[in-house]
PDB file of N, CA and C in Angstrom:
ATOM      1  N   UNK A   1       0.842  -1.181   0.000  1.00  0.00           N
ATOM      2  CA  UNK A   1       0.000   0.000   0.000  1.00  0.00           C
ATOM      3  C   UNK A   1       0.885   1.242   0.000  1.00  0.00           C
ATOM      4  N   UNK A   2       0.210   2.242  -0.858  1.00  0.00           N
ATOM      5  CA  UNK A   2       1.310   3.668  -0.916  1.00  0.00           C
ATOM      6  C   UNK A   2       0.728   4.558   0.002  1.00  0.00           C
ATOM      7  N   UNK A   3       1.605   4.936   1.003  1.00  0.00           N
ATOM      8  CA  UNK A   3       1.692   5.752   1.708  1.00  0.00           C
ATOM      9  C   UNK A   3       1.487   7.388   1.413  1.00  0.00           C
ATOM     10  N   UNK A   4       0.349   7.976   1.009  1.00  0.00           N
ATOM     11  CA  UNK A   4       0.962   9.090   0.419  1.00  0.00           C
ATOM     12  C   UNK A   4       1.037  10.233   1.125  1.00  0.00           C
ATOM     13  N   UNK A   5       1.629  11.318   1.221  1.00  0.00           N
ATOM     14  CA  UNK A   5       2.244  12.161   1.689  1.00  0.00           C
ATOM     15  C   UNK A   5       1.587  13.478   1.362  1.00  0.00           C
ATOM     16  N   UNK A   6       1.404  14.637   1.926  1.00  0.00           N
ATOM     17  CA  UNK A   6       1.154  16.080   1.582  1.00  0.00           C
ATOM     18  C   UNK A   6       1.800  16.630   0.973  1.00  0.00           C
ATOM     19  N   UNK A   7       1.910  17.908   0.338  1.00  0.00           N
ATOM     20  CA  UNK A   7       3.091  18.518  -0.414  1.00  0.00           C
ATOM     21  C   UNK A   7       2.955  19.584  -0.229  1.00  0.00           C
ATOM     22  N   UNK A   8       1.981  20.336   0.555  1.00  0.00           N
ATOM     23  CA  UNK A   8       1.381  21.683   1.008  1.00  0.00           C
ATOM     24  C   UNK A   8       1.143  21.700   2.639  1.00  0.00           C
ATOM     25  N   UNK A   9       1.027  22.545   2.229  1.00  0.00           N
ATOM     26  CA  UNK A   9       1.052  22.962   4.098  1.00  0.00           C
ATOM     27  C   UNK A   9      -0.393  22.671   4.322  1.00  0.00           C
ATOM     28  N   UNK A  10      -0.798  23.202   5.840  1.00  0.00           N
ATOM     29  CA  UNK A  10      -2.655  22.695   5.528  1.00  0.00           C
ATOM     30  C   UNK A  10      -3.256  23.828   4.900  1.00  0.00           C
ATOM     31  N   UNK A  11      -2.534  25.469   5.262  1.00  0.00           N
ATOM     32  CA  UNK A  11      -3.148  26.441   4.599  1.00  0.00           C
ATOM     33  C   UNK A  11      -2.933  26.431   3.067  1.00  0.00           C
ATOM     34  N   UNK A  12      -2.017  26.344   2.425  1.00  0.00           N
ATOM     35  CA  UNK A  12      -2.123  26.468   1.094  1.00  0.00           C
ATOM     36  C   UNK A  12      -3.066  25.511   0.526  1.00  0.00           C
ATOM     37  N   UNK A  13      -2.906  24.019   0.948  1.00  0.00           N
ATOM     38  CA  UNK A  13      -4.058  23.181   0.683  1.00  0.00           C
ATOM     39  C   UNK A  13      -5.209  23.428   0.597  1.00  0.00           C
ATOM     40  N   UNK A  14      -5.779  24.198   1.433  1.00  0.00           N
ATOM     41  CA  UNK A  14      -6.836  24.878   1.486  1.00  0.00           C
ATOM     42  C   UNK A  14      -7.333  25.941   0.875  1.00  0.00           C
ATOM     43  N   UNK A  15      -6.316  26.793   0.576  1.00  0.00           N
ATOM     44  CA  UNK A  15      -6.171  27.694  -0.368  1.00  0.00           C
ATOM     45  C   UNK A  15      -6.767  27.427  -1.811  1.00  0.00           C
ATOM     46  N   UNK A  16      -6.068  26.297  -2.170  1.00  0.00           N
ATOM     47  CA  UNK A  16      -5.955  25.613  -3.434  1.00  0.00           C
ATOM     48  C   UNK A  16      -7.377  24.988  -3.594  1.00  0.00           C
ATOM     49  N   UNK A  17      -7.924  24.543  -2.389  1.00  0.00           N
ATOM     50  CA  UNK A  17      -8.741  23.778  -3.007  1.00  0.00           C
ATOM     51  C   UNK A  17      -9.899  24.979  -2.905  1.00  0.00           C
ATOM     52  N   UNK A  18      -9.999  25.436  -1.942  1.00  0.00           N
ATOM     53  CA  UNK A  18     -10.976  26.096  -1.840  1.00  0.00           C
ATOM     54  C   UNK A  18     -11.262  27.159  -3.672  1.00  0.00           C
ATOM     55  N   UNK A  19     -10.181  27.733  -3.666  1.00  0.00           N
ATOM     56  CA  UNK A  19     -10.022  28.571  -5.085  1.00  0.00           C
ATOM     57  C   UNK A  19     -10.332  27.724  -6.124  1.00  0.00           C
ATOM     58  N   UNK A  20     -10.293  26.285  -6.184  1.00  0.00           N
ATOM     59  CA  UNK A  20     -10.445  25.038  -7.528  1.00  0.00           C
ATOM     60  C   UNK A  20     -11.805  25.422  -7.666  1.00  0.00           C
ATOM     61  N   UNK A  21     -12.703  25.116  -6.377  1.00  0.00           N
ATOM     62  CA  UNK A  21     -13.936  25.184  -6.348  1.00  0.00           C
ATOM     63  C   UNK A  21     -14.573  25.997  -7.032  1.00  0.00           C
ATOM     64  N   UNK A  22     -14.664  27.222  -6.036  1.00  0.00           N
ATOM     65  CA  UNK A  22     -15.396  28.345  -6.752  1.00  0.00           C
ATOM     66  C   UNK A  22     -14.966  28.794  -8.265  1.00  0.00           C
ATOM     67  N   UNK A  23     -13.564  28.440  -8.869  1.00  0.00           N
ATOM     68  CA  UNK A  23     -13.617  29.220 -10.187  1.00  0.00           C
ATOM     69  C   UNK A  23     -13.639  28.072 -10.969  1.00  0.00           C
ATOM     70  N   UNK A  24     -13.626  26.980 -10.819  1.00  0.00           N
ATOM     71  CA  UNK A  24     -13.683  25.683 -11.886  1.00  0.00           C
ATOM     72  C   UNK A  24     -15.098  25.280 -11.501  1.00  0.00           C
ATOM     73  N   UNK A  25     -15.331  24.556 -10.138  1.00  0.00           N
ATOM     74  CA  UNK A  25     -15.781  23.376 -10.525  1.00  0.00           C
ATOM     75  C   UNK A  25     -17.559  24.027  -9.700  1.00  0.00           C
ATOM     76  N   UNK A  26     -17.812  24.940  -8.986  1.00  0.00           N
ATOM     77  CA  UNK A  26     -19.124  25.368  -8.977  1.00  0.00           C
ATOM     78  C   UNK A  26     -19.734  25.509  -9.949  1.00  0.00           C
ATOM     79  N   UNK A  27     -19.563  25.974 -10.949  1.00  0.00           N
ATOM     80  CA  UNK A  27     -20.378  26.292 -12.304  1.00  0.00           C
ATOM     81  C   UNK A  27     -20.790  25.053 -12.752  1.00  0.00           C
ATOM     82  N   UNK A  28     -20.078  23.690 -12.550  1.00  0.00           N
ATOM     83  CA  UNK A  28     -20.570  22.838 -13.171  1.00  0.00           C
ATOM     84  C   UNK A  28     -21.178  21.649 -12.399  1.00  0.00           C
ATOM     85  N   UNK A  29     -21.694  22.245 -11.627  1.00  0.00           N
ATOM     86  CA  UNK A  29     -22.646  20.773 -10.251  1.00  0.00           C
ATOM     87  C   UNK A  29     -24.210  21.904  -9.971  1.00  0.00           C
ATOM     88  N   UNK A  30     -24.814  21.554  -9.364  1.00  0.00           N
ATOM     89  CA  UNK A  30     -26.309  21.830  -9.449  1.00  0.00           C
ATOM     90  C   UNK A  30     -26.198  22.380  -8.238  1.00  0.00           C
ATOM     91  N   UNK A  31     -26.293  23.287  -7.421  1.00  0.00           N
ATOM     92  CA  UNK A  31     -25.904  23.104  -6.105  1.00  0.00           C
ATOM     93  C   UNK A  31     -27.591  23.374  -5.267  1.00  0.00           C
ATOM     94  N   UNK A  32     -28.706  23.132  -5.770  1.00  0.00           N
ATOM     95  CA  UNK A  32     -30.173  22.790  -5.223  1.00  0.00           C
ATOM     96  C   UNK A  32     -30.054  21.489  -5.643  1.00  0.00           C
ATOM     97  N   UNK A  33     -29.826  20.305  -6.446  1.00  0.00           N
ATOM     98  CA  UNK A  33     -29.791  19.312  -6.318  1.00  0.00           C
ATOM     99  C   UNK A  33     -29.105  18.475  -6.135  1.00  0.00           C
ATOM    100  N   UNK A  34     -27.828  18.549  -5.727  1.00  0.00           N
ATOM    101  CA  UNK A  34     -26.403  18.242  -5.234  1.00  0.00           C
ATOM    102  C   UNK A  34     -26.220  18.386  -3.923  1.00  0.00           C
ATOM    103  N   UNK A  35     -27.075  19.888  -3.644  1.00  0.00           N
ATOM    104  CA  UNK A  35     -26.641  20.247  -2.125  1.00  0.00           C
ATOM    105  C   UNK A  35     -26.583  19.182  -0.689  1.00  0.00           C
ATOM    106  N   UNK A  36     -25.437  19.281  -0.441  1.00  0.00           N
ATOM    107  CA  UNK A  36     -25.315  17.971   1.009  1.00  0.00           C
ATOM    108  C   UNK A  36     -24.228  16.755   0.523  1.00  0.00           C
ATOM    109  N   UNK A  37     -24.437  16.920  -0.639  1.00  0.00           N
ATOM    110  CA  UNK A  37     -23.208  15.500  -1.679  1.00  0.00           C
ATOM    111  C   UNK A  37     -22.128  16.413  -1.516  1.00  0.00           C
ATOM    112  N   UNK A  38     -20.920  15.382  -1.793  1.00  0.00           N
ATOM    113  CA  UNK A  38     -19.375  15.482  -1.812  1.00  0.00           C
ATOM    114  C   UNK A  38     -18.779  15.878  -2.950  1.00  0.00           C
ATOM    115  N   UNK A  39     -17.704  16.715  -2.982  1.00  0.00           N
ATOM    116  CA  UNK A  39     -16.962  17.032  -4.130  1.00  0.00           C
ATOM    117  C   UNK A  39     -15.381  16.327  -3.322  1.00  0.00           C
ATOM    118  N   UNK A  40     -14.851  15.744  -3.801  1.00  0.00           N
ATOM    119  CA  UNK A  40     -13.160  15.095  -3.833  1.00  0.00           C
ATOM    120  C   UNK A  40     -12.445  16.043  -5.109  1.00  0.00           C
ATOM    121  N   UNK A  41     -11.644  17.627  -4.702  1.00  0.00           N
ATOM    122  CA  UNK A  41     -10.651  17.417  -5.547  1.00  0.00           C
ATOM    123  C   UNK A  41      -9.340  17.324  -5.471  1.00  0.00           C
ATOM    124  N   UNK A  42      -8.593  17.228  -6.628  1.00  0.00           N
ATOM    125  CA  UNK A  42      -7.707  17.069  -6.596  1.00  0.00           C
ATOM    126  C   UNK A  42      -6.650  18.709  -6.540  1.00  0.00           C
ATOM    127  N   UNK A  43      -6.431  19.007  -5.708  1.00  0.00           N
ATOM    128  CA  UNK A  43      -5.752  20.419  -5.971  1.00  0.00           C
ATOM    129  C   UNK A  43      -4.505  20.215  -6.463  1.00  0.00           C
ATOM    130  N   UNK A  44      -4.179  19.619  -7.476  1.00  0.00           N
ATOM    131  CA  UNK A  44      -3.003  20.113  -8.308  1.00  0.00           C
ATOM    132  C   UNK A  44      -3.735  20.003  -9.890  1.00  0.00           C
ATOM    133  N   UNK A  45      -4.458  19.122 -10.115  1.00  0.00           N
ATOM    134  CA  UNK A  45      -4.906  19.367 -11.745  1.00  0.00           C
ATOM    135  C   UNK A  45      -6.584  19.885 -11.749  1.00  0.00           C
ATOM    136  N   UNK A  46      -7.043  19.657 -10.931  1.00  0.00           N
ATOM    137  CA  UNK A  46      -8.537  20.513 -10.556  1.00  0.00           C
ATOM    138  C   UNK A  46      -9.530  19.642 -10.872  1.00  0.00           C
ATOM    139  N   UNK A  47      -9.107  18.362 -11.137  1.00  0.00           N
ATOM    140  CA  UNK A  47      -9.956  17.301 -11.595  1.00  0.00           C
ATOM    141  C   UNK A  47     -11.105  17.180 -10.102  1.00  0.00           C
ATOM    142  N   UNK A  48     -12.180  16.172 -10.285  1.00  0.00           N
ATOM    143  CA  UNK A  48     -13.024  16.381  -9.219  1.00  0.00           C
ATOM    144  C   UNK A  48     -13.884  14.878  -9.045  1.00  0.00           C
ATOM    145  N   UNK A  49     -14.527  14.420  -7.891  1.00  0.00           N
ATOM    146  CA  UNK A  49     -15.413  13.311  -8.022  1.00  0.00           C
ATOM    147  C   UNK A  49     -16.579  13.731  -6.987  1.00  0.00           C
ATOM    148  N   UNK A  50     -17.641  13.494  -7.117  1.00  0.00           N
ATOM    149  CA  UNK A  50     -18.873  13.925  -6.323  1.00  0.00           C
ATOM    150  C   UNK A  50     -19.617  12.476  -6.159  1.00  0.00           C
ATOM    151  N   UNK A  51     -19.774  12.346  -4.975  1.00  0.00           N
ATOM    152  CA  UNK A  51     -20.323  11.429  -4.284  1.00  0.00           C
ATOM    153  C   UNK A  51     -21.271  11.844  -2.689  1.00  0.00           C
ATOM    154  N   UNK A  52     -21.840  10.583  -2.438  1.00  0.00           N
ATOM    155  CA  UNK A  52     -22.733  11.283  -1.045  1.00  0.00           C
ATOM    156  C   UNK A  52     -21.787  10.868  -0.332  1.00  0.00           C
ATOM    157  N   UNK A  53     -20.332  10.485  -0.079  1.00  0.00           N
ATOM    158  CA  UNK A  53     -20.109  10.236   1.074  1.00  0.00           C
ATOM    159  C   UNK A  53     -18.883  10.629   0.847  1.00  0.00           C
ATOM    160  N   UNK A  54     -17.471  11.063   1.473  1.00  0.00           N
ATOM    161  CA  UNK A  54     -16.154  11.861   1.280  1.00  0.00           C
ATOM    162  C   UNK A  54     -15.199  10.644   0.982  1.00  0.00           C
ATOM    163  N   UNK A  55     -15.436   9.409   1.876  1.00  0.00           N
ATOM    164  CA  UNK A  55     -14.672   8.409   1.249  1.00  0.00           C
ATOM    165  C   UNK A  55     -14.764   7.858   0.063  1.00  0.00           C
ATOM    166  N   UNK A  56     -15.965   7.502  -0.669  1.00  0.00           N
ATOM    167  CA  UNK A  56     -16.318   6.773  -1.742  1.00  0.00           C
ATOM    168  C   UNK A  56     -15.928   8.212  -2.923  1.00  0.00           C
ATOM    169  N   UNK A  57     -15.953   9.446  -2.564  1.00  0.00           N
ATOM    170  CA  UNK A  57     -15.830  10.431  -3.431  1.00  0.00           C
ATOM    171  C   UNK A  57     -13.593  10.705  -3.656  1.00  0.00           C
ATOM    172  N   UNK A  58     -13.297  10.548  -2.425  1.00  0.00           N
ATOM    173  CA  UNK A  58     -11.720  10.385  -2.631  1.00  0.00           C
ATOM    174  C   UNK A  58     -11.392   9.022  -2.534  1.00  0.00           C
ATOM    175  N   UNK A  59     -11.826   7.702  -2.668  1.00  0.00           N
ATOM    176  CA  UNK A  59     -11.432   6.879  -3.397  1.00  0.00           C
ATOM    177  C   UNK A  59     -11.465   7.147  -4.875  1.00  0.00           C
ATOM    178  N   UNK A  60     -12.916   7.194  -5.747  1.00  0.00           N
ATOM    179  CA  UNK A  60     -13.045   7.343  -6.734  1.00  0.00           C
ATOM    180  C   UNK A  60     -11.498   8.222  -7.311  1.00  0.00           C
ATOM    181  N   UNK A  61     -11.579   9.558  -6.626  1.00  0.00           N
ATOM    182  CA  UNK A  61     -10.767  10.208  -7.264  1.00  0.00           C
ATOM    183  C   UNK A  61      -9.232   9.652  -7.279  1.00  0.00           C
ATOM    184  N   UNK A  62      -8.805   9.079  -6.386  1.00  0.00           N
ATOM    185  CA  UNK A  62      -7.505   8.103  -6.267  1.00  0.00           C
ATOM    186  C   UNK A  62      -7.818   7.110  -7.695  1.00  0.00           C
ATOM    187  N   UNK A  63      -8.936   6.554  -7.720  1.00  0.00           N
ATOM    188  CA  UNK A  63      -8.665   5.349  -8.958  1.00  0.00           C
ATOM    189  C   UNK A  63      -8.417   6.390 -10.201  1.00  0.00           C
ATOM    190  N   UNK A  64      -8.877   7.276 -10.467  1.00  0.00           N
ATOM    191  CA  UNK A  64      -9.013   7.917 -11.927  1.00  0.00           C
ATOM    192  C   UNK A  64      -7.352   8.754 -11.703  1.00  0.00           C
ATOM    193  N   UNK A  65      -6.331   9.193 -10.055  1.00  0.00           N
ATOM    194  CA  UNK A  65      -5.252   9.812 -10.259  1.00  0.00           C
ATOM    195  C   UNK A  65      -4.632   9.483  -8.287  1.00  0.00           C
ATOM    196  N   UNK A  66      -4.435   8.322  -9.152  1.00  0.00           N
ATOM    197  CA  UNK A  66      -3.375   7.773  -7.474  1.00  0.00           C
ATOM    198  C   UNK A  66      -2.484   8.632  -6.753  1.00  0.00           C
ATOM    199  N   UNK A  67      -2.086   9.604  -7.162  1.00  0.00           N
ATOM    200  CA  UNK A  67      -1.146  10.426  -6.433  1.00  0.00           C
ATOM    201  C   UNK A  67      -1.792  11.733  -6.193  1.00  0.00           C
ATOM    202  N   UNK A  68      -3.238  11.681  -6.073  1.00  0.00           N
ATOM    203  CA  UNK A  68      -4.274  12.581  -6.054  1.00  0.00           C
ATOM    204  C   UNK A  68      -3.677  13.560  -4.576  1.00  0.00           C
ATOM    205  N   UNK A  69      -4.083  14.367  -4.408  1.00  0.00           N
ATOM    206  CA  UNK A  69      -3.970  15.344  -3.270  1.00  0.00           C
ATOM    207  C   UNK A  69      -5.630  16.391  -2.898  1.00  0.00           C
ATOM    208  N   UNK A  70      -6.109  14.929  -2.274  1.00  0.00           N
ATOM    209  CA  UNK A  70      -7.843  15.422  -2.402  1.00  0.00           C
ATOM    210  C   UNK A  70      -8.277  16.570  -1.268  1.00  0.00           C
ATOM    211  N   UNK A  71      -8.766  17.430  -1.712  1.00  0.00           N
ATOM    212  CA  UNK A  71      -9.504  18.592  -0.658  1.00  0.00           C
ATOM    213  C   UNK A  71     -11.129  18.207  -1.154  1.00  0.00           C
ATOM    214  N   UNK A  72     -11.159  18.125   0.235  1.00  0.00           N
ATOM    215  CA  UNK A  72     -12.886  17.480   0.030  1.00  0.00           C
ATOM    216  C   UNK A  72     -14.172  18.359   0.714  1.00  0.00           C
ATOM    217  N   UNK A  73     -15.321  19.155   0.177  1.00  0.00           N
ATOM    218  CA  UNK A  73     -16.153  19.870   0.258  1.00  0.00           C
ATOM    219  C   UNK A  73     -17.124  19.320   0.198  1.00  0.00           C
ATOM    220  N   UNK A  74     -18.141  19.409   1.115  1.00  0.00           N
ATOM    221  CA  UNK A  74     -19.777  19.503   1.114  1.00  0.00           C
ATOM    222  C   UNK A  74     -20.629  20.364   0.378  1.00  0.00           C
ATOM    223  N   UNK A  75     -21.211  20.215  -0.730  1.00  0.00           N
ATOM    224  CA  UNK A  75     -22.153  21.283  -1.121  1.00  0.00           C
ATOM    225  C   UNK A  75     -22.897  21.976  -0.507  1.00  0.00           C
ATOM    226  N   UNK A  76     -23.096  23.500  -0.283  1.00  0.00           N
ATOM    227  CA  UNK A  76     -24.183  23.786   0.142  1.00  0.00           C
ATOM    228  C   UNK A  76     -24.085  23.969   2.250  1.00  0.00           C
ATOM    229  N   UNK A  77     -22.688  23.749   2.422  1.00  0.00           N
ATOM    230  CA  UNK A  77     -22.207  23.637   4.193  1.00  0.00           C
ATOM    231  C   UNK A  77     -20.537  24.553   4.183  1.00  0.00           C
ATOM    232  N   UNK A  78     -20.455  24.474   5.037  1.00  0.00           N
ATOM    233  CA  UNK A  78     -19.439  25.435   5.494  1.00  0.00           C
ATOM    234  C   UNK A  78     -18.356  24.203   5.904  1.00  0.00           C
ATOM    235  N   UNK A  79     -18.564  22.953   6.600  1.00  0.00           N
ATOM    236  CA  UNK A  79     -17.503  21.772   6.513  1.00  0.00           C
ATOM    237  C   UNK A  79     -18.155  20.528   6.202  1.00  0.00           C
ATOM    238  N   UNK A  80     -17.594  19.389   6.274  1.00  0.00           N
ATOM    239  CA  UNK A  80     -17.732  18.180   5.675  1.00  0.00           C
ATOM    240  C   UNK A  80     -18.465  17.663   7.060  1.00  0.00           C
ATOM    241  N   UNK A  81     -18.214  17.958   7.715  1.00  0.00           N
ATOM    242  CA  UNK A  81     -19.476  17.164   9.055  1.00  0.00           C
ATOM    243  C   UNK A  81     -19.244  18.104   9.845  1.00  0.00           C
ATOM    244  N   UNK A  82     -20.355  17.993  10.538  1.00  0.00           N
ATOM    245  CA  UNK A  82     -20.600  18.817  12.305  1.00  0.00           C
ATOM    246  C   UNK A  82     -20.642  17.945  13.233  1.00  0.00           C
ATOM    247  N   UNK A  83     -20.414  18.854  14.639  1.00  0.00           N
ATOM    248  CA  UNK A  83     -20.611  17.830  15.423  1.00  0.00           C
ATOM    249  C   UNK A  83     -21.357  19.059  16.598  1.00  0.00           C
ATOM    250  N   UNK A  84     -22.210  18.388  17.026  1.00  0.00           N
ATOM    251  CA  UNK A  84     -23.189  19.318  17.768  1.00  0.00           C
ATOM    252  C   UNK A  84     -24.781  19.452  16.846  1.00  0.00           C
ATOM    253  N   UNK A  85     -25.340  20.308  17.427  1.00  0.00           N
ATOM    254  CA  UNK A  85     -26.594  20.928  17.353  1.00  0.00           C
ATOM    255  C   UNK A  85     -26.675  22.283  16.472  1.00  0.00           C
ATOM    256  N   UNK A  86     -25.535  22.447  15.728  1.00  0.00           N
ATOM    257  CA  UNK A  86     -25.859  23.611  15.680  1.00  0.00           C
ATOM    258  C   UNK A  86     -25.851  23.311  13.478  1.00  0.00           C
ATOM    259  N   UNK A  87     -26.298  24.355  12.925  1.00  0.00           N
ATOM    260  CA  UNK A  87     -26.912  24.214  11.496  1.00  0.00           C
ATOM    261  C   UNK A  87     -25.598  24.915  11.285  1.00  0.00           C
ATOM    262  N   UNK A  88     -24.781  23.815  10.136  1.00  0.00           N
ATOM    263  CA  UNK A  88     -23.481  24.412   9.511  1.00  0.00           C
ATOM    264  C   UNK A  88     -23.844  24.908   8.039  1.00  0.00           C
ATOM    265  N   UNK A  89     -25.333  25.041   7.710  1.00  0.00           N
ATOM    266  CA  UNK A  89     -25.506  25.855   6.104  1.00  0.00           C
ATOM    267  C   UNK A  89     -25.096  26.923   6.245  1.00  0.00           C
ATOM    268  N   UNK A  90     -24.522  27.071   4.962  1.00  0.00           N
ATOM    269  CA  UNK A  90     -24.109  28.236   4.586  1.00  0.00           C
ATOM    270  C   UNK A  90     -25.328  29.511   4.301  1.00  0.00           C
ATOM    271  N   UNK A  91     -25.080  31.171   4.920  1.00  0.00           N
ATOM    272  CA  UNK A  91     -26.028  31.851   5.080  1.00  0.00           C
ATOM    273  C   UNK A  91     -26.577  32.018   3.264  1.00  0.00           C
ATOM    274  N   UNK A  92     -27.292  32.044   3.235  1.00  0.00           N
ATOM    275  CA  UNK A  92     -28.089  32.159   1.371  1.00  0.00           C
ATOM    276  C   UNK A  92     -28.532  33.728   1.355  1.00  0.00           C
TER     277      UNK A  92
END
């Protein structure tokens, strides 16, 4: 099994992915009928996989680019899970 490694810090990672999002890959997902599903990307080529769940969405993206470097987003939320009571949607 390959071990794989980061190549970014956590902020630039974040950076990166967050910026993939909004100028690539929002325009092209539904985000009223998507909203709550997974985006897996890859922040070095901007490639992407959407799934309902973050694992099955960064596996996918590992099979289509094994040395993937996945930043993974919730449609439609501010993080990928909560924990508590409190509503993580984003204000509309």
């Amino acid at each position: 099994m390959t071990v794989r490694q980061p190549r970014y810090s956590k902020e630039e990672f974040a950076q990166r992915g967050d910026a993939l999002y909004e100028s690539q890959i929002r325009s092209q997902i539904d985000e009223q009928s998507d909203r709550g599903r997974i985006v897996a990307i890859d922040i070095e080529t901007g490639n992407f996989e959407l799934a309902d769940d973050p694992t099955i969405a960064t596996r996918q993206l590992y099979e289509r680019l094994p040395d993937a470097q996945p930043w993974v987003i919730r449609i439609g939320y501010r993080a990928v899970r909560r924990f508590g009571a409190r509503s993580l949607k984003d204000a509309l």
